[in-house]
PDB file of N, CA and C in Angstrom:
ATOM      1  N   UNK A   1      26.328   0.795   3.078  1.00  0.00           N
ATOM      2  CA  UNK A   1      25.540  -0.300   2.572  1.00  0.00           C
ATOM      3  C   UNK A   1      24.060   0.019   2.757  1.00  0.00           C
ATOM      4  N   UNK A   2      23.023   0.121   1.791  1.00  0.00           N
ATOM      5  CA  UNK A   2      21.827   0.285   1.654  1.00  0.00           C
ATOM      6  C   UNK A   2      21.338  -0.883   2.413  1.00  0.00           C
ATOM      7  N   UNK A   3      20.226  -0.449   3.125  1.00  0.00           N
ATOM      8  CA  UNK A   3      19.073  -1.574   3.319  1.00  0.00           C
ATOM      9  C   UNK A   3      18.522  -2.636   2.286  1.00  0.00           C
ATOM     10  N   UNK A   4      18.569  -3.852   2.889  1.00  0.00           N
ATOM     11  CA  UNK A   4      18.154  -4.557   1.758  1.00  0.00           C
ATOM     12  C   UNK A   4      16.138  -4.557   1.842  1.00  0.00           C
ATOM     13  N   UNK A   5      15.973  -4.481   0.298  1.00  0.00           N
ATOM     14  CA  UNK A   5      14.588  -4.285  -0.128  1.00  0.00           C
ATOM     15  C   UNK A   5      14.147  -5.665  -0.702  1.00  0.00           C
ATOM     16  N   UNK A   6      12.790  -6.022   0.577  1.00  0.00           N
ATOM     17  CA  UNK A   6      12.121  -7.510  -0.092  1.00  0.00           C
ATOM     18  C   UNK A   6      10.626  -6.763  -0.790  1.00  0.00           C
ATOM     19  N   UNK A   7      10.245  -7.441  -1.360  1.00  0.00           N
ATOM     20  CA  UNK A   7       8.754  -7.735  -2.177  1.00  0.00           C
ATOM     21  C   UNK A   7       8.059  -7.864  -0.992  1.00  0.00           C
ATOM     22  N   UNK A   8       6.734  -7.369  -1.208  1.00  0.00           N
ATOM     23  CA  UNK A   8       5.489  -7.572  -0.278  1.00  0.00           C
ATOM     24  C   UNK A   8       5.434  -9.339  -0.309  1.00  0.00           C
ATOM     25  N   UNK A   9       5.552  -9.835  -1.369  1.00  0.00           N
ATOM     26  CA  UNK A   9       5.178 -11.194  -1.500  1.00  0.00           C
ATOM     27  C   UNK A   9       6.401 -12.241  -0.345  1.00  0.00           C
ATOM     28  N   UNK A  10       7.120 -11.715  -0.642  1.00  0.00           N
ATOM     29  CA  UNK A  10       8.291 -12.107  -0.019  1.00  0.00           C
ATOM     30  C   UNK A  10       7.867 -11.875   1.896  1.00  0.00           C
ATOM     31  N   UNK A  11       7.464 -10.829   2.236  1.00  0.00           N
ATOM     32  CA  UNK A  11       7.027 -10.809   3.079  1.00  0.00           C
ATOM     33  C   UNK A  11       6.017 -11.674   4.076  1.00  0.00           C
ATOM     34  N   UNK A  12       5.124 -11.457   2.730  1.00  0.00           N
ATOM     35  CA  UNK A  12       4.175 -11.994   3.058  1.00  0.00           C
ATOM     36  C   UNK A  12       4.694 -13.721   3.281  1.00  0.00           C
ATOM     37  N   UNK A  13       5.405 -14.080   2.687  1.00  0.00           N
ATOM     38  CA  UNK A  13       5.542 -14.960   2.614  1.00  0.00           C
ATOM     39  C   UNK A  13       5.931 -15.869   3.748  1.00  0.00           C
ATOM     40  N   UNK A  14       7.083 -14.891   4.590  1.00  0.00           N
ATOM     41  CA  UNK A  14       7.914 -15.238   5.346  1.00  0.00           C
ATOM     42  C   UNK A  14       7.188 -14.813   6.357  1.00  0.00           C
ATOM     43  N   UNK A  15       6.167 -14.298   6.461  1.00  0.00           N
ATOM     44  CA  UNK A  15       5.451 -13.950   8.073  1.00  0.00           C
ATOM     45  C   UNK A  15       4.538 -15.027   8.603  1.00  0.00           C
ATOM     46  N   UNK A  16       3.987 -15.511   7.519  1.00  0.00           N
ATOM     47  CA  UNK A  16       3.210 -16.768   7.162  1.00  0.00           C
ATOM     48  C   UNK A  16       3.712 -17.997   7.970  1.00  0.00           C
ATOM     49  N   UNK A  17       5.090 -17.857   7.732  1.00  0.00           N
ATOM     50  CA  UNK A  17       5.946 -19.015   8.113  1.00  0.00           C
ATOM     51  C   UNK A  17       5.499 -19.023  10.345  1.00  0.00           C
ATOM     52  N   UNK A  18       5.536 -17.596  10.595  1.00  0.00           N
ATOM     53  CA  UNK A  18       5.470 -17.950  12.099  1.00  0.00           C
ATOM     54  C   UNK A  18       3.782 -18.105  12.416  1.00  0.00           C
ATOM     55  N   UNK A  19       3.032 -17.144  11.366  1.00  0.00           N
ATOM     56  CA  UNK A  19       1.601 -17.545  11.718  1.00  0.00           C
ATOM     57  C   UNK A  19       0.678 -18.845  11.475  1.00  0.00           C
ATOM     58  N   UNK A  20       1.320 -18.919  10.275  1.00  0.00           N
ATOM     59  CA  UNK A  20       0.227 -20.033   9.794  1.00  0.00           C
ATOM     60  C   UNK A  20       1.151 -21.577  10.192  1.00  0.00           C
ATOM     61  N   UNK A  21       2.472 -21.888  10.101  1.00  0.00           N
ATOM     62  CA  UNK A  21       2.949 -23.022  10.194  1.00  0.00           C
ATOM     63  C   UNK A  21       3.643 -23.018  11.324  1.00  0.00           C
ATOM     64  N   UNK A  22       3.489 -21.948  12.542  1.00  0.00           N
ATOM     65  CA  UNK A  22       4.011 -22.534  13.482  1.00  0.00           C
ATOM     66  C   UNK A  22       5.800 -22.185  13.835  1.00  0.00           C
ATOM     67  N   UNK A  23       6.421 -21.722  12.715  1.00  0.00           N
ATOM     68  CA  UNK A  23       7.907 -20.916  13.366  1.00  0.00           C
ATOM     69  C   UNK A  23       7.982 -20.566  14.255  1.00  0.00           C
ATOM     70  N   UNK A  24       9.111 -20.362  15.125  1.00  0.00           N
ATOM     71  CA  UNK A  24       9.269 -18.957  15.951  1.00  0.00           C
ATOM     72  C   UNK A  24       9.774 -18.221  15.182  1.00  0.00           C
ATOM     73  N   UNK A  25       9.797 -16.934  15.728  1.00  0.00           N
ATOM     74  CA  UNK A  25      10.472 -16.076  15.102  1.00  0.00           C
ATOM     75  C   UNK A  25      11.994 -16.404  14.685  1.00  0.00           C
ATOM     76  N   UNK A  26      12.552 -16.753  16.120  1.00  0.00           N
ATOM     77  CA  UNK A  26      13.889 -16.947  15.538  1.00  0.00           C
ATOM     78  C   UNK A  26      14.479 -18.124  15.031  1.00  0.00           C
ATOM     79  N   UNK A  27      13.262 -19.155  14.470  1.00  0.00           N
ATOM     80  CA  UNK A  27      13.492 -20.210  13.573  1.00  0.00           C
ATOM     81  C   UNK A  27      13.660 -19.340  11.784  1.00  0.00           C
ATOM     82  N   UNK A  28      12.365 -18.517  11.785  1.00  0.00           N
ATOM     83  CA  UNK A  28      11.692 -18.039  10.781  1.00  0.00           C
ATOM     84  C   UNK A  28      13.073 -17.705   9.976  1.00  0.00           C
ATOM     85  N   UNK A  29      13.490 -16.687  10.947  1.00  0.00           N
ATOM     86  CA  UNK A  29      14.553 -15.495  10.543  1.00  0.00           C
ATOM     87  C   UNK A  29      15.669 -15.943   9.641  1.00  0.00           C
ATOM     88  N   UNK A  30      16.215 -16.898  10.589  1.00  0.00           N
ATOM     89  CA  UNK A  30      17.179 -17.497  10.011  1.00  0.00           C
ATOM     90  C   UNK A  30      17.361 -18.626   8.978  1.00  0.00           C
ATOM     91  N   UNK A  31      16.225 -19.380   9.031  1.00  0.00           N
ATOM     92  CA  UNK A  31      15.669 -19.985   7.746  1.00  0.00           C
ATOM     93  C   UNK A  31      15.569 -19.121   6.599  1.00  0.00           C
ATOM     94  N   UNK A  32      15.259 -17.633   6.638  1.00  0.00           N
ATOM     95  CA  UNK A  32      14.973 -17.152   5.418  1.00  0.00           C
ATOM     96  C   UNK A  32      16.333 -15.875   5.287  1.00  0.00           C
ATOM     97  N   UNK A  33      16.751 -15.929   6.618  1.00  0.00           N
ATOM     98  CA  UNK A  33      17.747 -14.967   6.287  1.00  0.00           C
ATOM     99  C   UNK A  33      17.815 -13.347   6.111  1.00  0.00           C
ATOM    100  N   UNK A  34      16.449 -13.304   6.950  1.00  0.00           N
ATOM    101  CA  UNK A  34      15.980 -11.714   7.443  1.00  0.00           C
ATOM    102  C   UNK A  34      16.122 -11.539   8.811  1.00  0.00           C
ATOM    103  N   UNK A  35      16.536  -9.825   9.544  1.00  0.00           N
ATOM    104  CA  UNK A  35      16.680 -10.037  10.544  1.00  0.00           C
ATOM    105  C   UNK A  35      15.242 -10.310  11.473  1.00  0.00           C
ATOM    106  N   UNK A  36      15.361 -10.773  12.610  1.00  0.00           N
ATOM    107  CA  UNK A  36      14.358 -10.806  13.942  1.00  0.00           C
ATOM    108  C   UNK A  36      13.654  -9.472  13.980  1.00  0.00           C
ATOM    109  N   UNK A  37      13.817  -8.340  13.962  1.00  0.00           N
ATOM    110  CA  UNK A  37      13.082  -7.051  14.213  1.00  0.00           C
ATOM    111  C   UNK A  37      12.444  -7.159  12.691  1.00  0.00           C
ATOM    112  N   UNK A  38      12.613  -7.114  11.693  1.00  0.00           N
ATOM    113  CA  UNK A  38      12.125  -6.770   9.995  1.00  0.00           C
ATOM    114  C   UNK A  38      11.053  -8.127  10.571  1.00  0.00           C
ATOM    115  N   UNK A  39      11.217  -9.648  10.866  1.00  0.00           N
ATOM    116  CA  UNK A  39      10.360 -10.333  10.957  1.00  0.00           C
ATOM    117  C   UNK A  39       9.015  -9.820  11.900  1.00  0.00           C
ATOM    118  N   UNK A  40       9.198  -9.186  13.003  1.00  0.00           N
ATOM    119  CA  UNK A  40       8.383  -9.184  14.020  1.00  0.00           C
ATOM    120  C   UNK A  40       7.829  -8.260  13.319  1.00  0.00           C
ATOM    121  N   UNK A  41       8.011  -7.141  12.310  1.00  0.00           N
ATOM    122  CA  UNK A  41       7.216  -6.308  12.081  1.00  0.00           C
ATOM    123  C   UNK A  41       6.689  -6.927  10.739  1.00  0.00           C
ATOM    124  N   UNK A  42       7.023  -7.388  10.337  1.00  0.00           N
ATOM    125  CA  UNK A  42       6.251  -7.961   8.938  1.00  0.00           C
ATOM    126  C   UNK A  42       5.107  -8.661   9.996  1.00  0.00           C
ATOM    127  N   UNK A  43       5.083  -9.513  10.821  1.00  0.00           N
ATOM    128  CA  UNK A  43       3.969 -11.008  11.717  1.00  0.00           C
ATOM    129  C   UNK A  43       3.427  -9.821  11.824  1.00  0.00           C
ATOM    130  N   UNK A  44       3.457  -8.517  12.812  1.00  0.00           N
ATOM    131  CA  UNK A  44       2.881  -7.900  13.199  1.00  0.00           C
ATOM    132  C   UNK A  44       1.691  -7.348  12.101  1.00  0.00           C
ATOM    133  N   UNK A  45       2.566  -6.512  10.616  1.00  0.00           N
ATOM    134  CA  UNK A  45       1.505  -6.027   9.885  1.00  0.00           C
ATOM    135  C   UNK A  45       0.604  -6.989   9.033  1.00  0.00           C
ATOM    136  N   UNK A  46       1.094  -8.194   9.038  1.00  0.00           N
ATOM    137  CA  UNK A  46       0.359  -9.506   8.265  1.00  0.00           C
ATOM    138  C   UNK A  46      -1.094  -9.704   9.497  1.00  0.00           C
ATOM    139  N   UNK A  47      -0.766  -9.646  10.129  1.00  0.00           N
ATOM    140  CA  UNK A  47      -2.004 -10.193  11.672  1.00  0.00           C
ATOM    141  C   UNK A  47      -3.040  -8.684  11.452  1.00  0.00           C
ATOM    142  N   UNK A  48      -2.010  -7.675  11.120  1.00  0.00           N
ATOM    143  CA  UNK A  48      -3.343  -6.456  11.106  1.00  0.00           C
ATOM    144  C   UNK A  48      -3.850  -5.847  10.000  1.00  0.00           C
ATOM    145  N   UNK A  49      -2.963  -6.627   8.678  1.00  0.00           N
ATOM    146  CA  UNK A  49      -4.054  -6.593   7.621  1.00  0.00           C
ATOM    147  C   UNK A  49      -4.599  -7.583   7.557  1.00  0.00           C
ATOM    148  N   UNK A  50      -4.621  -9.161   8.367  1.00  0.00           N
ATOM    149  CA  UNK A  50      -5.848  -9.774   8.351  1.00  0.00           C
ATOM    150  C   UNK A  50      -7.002  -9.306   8.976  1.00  0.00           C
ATOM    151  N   UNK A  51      -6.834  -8.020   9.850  1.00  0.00           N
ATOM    152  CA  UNK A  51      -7.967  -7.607  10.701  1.00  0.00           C
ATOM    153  C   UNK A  51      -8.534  -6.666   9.726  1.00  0.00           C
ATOM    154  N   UNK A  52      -8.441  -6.342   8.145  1.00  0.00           N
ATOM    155  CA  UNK A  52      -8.517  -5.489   7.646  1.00  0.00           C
ATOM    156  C   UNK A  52      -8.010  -3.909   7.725  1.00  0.00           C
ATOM    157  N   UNK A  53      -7.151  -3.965   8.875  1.00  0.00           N
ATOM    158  CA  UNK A  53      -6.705  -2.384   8.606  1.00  0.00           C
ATOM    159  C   UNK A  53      -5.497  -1.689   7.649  1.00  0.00           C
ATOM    160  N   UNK A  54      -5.100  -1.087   7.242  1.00  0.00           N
ATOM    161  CA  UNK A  54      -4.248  -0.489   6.398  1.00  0.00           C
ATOM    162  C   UNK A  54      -3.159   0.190   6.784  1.00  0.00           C
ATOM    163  N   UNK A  55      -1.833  -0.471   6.192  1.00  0.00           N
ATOM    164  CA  UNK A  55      -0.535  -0.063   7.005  1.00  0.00           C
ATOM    165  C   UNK A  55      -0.463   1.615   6.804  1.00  0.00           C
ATOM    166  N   UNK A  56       0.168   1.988   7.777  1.00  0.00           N
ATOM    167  CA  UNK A  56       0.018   3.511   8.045  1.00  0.00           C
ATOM    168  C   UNK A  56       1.343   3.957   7.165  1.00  0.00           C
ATOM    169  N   UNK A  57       2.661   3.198   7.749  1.00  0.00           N
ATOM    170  CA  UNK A  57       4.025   3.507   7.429  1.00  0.00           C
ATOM    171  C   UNK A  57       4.562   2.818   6.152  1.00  0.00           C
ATOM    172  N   UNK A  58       3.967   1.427   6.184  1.00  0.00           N
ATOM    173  CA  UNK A  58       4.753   0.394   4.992  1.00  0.00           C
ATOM    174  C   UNK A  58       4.128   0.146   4.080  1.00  0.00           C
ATOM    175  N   UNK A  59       4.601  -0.613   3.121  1.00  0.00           N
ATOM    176  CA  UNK A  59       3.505  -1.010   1.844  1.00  0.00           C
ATOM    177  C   UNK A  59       3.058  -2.553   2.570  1.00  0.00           C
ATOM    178  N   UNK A  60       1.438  -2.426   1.673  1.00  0.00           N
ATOM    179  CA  UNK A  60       0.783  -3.630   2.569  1.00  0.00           C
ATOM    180  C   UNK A  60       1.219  -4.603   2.025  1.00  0.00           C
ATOM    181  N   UNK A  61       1.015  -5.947   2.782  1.00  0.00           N
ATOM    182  CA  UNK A  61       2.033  -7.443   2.436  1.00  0.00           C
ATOM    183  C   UNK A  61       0.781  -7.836   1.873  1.00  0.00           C
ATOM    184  N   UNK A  62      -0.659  -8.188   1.913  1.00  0.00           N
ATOM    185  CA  UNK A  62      -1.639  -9.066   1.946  1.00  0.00           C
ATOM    186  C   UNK A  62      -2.112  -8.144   0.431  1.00  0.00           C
ATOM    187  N   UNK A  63      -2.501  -9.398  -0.357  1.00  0.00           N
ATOM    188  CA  UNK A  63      -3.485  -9.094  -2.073  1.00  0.00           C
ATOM    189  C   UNK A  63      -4.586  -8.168  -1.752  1.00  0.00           C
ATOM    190  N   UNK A  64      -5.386  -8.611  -0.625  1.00  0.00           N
ATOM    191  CA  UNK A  64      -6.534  -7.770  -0.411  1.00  0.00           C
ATOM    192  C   UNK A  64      -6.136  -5.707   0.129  1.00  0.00           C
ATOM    193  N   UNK A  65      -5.058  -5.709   0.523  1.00  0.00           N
ATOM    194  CA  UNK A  65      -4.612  -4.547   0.846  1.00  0.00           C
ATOM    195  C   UNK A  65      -3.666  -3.647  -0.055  1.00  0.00           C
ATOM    196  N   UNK A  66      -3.219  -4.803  -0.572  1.00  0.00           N
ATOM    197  CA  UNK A  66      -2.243  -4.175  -1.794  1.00  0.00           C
ATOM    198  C   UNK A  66      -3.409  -3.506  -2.687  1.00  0.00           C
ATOM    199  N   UNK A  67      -4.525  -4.514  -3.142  1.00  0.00           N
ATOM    200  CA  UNK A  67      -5.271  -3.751  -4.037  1.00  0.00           C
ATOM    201  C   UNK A  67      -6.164  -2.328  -3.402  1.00  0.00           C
ATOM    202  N   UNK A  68      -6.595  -2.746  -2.395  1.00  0.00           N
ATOM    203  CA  UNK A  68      -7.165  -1.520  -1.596  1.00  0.00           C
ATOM    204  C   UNK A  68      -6.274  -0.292  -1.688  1.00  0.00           C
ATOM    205  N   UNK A  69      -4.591  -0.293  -1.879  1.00  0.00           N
ATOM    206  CA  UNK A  69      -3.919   0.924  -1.824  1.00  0.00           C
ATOM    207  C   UNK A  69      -4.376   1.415  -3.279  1.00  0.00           C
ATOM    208  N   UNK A  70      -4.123   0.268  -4.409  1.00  0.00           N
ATOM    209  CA  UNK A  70      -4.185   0.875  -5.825  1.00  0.00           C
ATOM    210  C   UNK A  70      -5.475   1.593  -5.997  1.00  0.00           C
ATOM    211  N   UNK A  71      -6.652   0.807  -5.609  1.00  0.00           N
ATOM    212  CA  UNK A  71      -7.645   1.807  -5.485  1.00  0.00           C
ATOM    213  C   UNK A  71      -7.881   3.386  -5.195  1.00  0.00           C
ATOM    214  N   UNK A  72      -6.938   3.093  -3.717  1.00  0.00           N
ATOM    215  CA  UNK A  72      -6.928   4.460  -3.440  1.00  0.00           C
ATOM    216  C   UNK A  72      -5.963   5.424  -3.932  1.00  0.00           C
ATOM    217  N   UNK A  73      -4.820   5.034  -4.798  1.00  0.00           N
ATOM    218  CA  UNK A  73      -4.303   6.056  -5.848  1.00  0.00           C
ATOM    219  C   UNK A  73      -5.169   6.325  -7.346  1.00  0.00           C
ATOM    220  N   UNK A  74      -5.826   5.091  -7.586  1.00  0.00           N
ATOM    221  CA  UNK A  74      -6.685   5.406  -8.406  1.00  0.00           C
ATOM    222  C   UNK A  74      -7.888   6.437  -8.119  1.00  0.00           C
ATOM    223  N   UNK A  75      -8.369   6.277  -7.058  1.00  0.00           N
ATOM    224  CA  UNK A  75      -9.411   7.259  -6.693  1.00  0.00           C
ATOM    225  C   UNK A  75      -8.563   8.601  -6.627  1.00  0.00           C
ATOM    226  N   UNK A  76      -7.621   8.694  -5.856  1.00  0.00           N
ATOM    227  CA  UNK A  76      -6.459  10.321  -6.039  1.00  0.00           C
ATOM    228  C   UNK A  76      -6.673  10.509  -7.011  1.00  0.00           C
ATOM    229  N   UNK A  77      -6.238   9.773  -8.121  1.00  0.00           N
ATOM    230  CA  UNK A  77      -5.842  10.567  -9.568  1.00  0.00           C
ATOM    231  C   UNK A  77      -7.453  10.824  -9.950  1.00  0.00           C
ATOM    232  N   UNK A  78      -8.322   9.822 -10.112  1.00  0.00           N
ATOM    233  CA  UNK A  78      -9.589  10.690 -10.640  1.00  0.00           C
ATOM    234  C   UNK A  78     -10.000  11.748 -10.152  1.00  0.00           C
ATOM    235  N   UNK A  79      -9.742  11.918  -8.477  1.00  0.00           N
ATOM    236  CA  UNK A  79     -10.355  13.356  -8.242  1.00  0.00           C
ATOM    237  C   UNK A  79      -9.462  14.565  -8.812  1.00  0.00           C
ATOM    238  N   UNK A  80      -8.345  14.246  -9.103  1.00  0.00           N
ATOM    239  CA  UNK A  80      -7.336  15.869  -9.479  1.00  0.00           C
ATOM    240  C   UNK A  80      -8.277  15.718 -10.655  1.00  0.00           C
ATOM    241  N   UNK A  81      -7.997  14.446 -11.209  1.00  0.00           N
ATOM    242  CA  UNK A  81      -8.887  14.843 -13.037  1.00  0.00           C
ATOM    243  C   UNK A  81      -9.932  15.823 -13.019  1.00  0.00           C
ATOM    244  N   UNK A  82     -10.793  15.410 -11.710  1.00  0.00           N
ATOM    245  CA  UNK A  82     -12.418  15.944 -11.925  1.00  0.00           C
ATOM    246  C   UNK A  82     -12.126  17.380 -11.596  1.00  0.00           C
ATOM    247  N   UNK A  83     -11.221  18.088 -10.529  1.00  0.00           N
ATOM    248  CA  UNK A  83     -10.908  19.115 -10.629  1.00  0.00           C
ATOM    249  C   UNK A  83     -10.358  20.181 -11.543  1.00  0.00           C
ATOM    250  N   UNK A  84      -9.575  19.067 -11.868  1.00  0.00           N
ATOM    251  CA  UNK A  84      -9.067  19.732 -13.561  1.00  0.00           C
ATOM    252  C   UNK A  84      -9.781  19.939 -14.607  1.00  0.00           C
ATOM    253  N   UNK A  85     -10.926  19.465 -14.730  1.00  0.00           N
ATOM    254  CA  UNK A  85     -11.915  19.374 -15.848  1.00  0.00           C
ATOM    255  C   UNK A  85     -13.314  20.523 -15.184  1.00  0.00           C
ATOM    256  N   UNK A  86     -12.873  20.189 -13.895  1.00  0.00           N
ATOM    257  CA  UNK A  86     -14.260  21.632 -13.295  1.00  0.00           C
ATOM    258  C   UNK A  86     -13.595  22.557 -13.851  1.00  0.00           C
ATOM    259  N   UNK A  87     -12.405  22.697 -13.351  1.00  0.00           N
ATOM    260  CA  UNK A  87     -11.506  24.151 -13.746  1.00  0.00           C
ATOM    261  C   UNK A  87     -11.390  24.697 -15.095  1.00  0.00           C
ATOM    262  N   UNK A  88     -11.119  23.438 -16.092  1.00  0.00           N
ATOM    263  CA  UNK A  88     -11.464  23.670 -17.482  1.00  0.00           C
ATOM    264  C   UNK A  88     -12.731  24.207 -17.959  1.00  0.00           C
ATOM    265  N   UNK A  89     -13.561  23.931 -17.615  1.00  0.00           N
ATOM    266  CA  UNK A  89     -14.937  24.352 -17.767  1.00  0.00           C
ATOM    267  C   UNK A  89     -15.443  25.122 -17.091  1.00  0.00           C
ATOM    268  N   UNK A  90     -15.249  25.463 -15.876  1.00  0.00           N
ATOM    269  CA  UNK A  90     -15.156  27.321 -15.782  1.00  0.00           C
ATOM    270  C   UNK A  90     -14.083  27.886 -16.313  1.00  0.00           C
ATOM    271  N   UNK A  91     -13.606  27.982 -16.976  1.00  0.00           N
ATOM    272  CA  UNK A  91     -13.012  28.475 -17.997  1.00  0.00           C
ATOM    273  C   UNK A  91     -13.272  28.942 -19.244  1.00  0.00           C
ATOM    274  N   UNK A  92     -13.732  27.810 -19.999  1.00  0.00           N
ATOM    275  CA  UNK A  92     -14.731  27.860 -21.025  1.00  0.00           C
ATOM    276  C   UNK A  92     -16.224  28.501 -21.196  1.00  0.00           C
ATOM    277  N   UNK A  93     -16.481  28.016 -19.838  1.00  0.00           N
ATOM    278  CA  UNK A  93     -17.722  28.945 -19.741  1.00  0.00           C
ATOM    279  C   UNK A  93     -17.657  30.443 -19.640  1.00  0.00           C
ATOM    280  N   UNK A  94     -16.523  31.004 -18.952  1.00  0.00           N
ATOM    281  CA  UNK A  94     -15.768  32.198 -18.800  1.00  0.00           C
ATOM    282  C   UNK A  94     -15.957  32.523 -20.239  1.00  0.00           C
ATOM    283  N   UNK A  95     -15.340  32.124 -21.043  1.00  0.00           N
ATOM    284  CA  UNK A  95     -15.010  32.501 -21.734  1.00  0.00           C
ATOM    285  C   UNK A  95     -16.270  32.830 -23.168  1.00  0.00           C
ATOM    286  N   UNK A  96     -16.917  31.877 -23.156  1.00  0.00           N
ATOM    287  CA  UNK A  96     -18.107  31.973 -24.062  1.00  0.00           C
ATOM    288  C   UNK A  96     -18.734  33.007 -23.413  1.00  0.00           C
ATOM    289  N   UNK A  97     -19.005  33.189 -22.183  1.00  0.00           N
ATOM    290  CA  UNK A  97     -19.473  34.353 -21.933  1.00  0.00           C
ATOM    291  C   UNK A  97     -18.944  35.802 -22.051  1.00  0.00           C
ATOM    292  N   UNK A  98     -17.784  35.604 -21.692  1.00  0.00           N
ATOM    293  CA  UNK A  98     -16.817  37.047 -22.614  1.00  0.00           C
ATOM    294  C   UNK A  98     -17.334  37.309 -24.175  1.00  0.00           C
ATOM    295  N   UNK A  99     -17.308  36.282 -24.818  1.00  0.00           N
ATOM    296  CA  UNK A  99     -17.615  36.403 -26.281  1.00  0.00           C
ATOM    297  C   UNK A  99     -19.144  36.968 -26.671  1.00  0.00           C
ATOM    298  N   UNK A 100     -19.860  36.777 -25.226  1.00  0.00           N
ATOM    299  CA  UNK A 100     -21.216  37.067 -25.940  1.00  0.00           C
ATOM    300  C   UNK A 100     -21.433  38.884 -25.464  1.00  0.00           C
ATOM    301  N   UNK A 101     -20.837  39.071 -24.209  1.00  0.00           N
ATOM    302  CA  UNK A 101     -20.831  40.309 -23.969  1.00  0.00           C
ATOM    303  C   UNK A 101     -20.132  41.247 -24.523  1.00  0.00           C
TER     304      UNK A 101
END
């Protein structure tokens, strides 16, 4: 049996429940029907992307971090581009210069 897979939102959702309204954990859990350890680590990474830091291991639960990741695949892919296009163009330049010699 595979692990079951929630949504960041879902997460987020349910971590909320012990921070912001007061759950315990093992009210939370069983109200939503996730185990006690998956909860404590969701409260945990919800409390430290409110501190702004960025999950190391998981995908982030919070809007402001989720977008901060896309950014930073967006920034990945532009730099291969820019490499790819240096590389293209020493190339080209290579090459016009072959043609003139």
């Amino acid at each position: 049996m595979s692990p079951q897979k929630f949504t960041p939102e879902f997460k987020h959702e349910v971590a909320n429940l012990v921070i912001e309204q007061n759950y315990t954990i093992s009210q939370a859990s069983t109200v939503m029907g996730v185990s006690k350890s998956a909860l404590r680590h969701w409260v945990k990474q919800l409390l430290s992307e409110k501190k702004g830091n960025t999950p190391l291991t998981s995908k982030a639960i919070t809007a402001e971090q989720q977008r901060i990741e896309e950014l930073k695949a967006r920034l990945r892919q532009v730099e291969r581009e820019k490499e790819i296009l240096k590389k293209a163009s020493a190339l080209l330049m290579l090459d016009s210069y072959n043609r003139l010699v």
